[in-house]
N, C-alpha and C. Protein backbone atom coordinates (compact mmCIF):
# COMPACT_ATOMS: atom_id res chain seq x y z
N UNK A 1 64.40 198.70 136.39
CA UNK A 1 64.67 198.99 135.00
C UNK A 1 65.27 197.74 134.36
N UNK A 2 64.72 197.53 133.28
CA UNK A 2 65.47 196.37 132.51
C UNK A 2 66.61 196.97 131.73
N UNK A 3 67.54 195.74 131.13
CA UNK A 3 68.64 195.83 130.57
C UNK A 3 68.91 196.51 129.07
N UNK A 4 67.19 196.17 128.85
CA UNK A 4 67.18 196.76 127.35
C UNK A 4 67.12 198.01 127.36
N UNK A 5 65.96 198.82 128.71
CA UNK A 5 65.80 200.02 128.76
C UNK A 5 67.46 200.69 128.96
N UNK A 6 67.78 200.07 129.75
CA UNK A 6 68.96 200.93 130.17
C UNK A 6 70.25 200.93 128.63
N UNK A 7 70.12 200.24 127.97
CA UNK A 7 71.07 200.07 127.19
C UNK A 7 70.40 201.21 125.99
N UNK A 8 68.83 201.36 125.56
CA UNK A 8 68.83 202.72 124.99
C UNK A 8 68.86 203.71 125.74
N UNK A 9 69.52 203.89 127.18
CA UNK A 9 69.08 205.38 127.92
C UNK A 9 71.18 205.83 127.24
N UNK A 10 71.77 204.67 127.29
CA UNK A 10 72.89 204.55 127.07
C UNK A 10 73.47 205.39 125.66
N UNK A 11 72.66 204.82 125.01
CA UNK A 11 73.23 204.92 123.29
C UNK A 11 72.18 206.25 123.10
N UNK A 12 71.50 206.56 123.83
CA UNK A 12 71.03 207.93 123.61
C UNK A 12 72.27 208.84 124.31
N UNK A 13 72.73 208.74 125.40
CA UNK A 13 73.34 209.35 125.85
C UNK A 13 74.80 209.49 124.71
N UNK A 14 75.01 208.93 124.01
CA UNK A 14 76.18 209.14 123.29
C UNK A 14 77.32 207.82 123.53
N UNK A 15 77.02 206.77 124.07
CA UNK A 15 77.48 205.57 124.37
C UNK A 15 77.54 204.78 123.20
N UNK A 16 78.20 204.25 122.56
CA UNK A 16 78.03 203.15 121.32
C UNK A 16 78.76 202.01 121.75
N UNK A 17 78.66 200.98 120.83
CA UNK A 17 78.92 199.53 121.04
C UNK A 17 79.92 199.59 120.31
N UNK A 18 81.25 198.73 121.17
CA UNK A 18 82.63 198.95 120.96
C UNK A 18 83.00 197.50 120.44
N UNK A 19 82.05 196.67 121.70
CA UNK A 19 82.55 194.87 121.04
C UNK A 19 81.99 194.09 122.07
N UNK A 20 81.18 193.20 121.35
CA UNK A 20 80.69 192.06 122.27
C UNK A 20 81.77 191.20 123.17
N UNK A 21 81.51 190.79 124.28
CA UNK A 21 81.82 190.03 124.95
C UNK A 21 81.40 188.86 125.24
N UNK A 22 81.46 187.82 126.44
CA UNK A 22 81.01 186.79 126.35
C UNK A 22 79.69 186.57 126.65
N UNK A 23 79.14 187.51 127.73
CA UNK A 23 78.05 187.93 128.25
C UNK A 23 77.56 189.12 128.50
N UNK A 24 78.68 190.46 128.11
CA UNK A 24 78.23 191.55 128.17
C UNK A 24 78.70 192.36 126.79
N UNK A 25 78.04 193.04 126.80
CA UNK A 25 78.16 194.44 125.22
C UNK A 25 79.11 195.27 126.05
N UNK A 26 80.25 195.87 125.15
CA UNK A 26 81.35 196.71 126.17
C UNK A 26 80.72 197.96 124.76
N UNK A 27 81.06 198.68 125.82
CA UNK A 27 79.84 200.50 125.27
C UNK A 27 81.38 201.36 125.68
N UNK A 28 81.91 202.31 124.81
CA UNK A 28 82.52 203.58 125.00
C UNK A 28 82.08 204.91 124.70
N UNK A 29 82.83 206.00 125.39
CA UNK A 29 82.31 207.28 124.65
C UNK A 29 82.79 207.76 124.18
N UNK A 30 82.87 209.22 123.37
CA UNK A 30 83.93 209.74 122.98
C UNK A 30 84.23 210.45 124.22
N UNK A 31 83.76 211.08 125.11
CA UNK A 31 84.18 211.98 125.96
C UNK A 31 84.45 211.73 127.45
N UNK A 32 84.35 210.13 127.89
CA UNK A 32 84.85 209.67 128.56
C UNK A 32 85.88 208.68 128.46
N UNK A 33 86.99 208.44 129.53
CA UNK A 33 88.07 207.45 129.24
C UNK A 33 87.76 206.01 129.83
N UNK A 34 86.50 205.50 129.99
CA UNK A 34 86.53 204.88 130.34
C UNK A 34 85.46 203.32 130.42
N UNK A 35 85.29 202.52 129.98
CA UNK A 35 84.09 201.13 129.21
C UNK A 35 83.19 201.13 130.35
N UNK A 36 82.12 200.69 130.10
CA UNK A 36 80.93 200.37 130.26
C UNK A 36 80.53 199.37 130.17
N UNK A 37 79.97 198.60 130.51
CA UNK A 37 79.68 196.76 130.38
C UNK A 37 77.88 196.32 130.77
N UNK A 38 77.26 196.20 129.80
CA UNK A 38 75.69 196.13 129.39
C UNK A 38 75.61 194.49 128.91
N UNK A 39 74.74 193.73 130.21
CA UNK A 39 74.80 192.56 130.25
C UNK A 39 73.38 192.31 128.83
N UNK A 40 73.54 191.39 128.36
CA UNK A 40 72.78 191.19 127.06
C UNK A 40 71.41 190.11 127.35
N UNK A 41 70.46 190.18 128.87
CA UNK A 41 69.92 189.83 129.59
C UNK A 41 68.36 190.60 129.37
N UNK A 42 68.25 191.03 128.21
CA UNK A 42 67.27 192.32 127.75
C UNK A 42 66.26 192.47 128.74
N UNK A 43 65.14 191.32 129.21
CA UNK A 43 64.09 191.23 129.77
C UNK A 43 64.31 191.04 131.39
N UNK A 44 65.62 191.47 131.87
CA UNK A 44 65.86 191.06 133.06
C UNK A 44 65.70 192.43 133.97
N UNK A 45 65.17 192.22 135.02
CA UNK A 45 65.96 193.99 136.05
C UNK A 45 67.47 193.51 136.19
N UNK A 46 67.87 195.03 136.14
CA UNK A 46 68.92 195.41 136.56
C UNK A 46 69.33 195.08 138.10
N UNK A 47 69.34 195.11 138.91
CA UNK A 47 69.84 194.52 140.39
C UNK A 47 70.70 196.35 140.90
N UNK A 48 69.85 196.32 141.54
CA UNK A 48 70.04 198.11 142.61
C UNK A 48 71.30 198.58 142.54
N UNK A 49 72.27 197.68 143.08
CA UNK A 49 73.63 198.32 143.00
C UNK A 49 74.16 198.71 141.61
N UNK A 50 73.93 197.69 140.92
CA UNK A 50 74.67 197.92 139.84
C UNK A 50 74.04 198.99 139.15
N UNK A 51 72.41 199.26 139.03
CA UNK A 51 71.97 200.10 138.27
C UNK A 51 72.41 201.40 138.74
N UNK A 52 72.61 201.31 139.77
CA UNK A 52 73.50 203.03 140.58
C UNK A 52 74.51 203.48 139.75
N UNK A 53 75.68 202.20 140.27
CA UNK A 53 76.72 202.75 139.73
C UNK A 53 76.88 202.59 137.74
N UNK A 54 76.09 202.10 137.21
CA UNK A 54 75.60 202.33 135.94
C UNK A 54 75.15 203.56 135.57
N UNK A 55 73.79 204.03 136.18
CA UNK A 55 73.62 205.58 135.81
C UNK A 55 74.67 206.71 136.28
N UNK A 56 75.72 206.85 137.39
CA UNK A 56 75.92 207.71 137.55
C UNK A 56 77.08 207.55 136.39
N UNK A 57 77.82 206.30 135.71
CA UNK A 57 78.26 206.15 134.70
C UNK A 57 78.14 206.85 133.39
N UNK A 58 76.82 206.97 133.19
CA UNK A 58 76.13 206.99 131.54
C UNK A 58 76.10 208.36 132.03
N UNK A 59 75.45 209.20 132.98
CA UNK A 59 75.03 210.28 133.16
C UNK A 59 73.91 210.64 132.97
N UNK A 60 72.68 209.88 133.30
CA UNK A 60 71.29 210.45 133.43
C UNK A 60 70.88 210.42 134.95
């Protein structure tokens, strides 16, 4: 999965953009306490581990 896909599976899920960083978009929710970090790499895969612990993050 690329970075772009995953970043609309994100903002569908109810995730919005809180504030750019140096290299990553920091994403909050309302109903979780806790950031999210979406590298700004659009055309890249994601790398296995991280996409794990990313989705079980977002919740899809």
């Amino acid at each position: 999965m690329k970075w772009s896909e995953l970043r609309r599976i994100a903002e569908k899920s109810g995730w919005y953009l809180y504030r750019r960083g140096a290299k990553h978009d920091i994403y909050l929710h309302k109903d979780k306490n806790y950031p999210i970090e979406i590298e700004r790499h659009d055309t890249q895969e994601v790398k296995n581990g991280l996409y794990y612990k990313l989705k079980k993050q977002i919740g899809f």
